[in-house]
N, C-alpha and C. Protein backbone atom coordinates (compact mmCIF):
# COMPACT_ATOMS: atom_id res chain seq x y z
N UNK A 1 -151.50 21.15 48.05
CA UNK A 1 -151.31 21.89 49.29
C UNK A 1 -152.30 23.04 49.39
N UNK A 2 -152.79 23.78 48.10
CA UNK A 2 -153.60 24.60 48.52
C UNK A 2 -154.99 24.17 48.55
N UNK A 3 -155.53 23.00 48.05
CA UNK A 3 -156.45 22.48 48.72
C UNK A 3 -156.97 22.32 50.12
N UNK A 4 -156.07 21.89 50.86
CA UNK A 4 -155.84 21.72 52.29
C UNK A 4 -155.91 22.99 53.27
N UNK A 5 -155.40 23.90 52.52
CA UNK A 5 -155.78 25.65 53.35
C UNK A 5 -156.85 25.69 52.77
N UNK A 6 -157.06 25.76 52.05
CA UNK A 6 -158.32 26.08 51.18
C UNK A 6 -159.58 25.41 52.11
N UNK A 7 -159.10 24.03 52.33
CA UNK A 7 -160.23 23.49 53.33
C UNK A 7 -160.61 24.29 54.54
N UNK A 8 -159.19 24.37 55.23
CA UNK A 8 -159.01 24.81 56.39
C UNK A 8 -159.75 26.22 56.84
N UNK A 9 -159.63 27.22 55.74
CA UNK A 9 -160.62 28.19 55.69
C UNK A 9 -161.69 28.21 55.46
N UNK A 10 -162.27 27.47 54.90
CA UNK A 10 -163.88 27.06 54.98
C UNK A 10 -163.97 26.80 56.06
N UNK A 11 -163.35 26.04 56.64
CA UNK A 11 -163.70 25.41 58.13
C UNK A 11 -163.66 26.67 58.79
N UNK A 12 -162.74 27.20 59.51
CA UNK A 12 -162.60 28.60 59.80
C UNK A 12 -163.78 29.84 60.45
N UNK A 13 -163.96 29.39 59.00
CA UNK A 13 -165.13 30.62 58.15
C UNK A 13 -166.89 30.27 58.77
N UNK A 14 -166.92 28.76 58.60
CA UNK A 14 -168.05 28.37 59.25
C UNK A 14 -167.90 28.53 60.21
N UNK A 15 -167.51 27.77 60.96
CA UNK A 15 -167.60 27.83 62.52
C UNK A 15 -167.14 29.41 63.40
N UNK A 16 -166.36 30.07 62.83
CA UNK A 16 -166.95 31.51 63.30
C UNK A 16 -168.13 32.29 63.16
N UNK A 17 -168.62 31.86 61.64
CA UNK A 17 -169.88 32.48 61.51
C UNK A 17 -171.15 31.90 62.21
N UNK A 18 -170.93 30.61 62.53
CA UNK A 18 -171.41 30.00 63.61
C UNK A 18 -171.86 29.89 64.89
N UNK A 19 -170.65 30.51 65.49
CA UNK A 19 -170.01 30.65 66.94
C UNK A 19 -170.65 32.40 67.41
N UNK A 20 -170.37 33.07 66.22
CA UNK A 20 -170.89 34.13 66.45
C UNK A 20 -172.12 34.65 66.36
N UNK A 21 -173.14 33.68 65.91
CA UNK A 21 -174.64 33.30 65.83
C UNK A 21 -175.06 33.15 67.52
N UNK A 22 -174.54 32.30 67.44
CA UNK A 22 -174.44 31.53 68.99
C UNK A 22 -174.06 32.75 70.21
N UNK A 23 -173.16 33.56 70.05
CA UNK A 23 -173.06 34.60 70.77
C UNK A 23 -174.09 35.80 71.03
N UNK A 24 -174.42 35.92 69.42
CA UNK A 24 -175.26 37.13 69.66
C UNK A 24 -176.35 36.66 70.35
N UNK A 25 -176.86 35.12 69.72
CA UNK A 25 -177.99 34.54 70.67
C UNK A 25 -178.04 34.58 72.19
N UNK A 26 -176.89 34.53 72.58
CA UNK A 26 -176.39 34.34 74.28
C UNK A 26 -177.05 35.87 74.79
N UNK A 27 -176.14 37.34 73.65
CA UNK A 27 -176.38 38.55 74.34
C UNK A 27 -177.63 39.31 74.51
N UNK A 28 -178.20 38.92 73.87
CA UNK A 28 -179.43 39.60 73.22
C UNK A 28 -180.16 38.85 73.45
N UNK A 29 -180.64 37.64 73.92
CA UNK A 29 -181.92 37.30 74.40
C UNK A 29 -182.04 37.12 76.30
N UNK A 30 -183.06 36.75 75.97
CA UNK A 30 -182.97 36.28 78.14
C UNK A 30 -182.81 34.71 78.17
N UNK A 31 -182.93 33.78 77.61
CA UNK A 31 -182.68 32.45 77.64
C UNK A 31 -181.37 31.92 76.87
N UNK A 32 -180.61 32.56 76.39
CA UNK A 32 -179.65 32.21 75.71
C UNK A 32 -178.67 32.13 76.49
N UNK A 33 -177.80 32.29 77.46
CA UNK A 33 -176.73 31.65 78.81
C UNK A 33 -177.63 30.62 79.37
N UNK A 34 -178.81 30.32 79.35
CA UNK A 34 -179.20 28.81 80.35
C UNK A 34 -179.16 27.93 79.44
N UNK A 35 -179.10 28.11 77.78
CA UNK A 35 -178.98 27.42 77.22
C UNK A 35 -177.73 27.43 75.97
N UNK A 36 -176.80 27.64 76.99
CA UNK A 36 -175.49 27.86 76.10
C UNK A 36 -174.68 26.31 75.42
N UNK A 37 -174.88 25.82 76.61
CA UNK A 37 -174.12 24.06 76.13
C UNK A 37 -174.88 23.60 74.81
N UNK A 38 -176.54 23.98 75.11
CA UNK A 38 -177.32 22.72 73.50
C UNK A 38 -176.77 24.02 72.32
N UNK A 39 -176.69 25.24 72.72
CA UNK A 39 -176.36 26.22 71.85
C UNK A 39 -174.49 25.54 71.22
N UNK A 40 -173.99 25.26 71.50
CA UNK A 40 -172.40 25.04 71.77
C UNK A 40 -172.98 23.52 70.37
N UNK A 41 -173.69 22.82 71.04
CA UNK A 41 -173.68 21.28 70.39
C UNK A 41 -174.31 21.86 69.19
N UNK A 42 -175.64 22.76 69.18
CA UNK A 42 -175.93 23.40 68.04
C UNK A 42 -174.81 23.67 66.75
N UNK A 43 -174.05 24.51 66.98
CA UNK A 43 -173.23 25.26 66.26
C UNK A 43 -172.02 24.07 66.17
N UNK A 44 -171.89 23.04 66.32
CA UNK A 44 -170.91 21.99 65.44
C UNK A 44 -171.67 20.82 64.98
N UNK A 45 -172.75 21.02 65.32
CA UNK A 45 -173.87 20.42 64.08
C UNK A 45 -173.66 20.71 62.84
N UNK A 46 -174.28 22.07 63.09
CA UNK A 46 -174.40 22.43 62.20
C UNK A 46 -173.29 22.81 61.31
N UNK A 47 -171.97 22.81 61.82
CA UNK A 47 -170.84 23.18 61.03
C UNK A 47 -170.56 21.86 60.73
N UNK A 48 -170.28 20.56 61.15
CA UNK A 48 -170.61 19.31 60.35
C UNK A 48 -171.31 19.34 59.12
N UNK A 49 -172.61 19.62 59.33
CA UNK A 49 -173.59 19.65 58.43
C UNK A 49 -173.27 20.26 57.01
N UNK A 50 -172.92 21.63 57.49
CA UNK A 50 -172.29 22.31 56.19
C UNK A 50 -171.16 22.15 55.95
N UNK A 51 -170.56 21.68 56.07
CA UNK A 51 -168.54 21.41 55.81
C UNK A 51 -168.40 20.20 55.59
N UNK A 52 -169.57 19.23 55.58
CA UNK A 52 -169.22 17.67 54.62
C UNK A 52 -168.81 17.36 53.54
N UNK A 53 -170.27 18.96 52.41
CA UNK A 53 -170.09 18.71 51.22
C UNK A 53 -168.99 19.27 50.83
N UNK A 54 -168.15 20.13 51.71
CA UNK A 54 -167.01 20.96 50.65
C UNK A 54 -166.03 19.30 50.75
C-alpha cells in the first residue's frame, strides 16, 4: 500500500513541477498564451517520459 502513494506522489510532484514550468512560460514571455495547448501536450509528455521509469 505504500508503494502505491508512494507512486502517486511522484506523479503529483512531476506534473506540478511541470505544469508550473508551463505557467511561468505562459507569464513571462509574449508567445506563451498562443501557444498554451502544444505547451499543455508538452508538459504530459514529458511527465510520461519521466514517470515510466519510477
Amino acid at each position: 500500500m505504500f508503494q502505491v502513494g508512494l507512486l502517486l506522489l511522484i506523479a503529483g510532484v512531476l506534473y506540478h513541477g511541470f505544469n508550473g514550468l508551463r505557467i511561468i512560460l505562459m507569464d513571462f514571455t509574449s508567445w506563451g498564451v498562443r501557444y498554451q495547448r502544444q505547451l499543455w501536450y508538452a508538459v504530459w509528455a514529458l511527465f510520461v517520459v519521466f514517470y515510466l521509469p519510477s
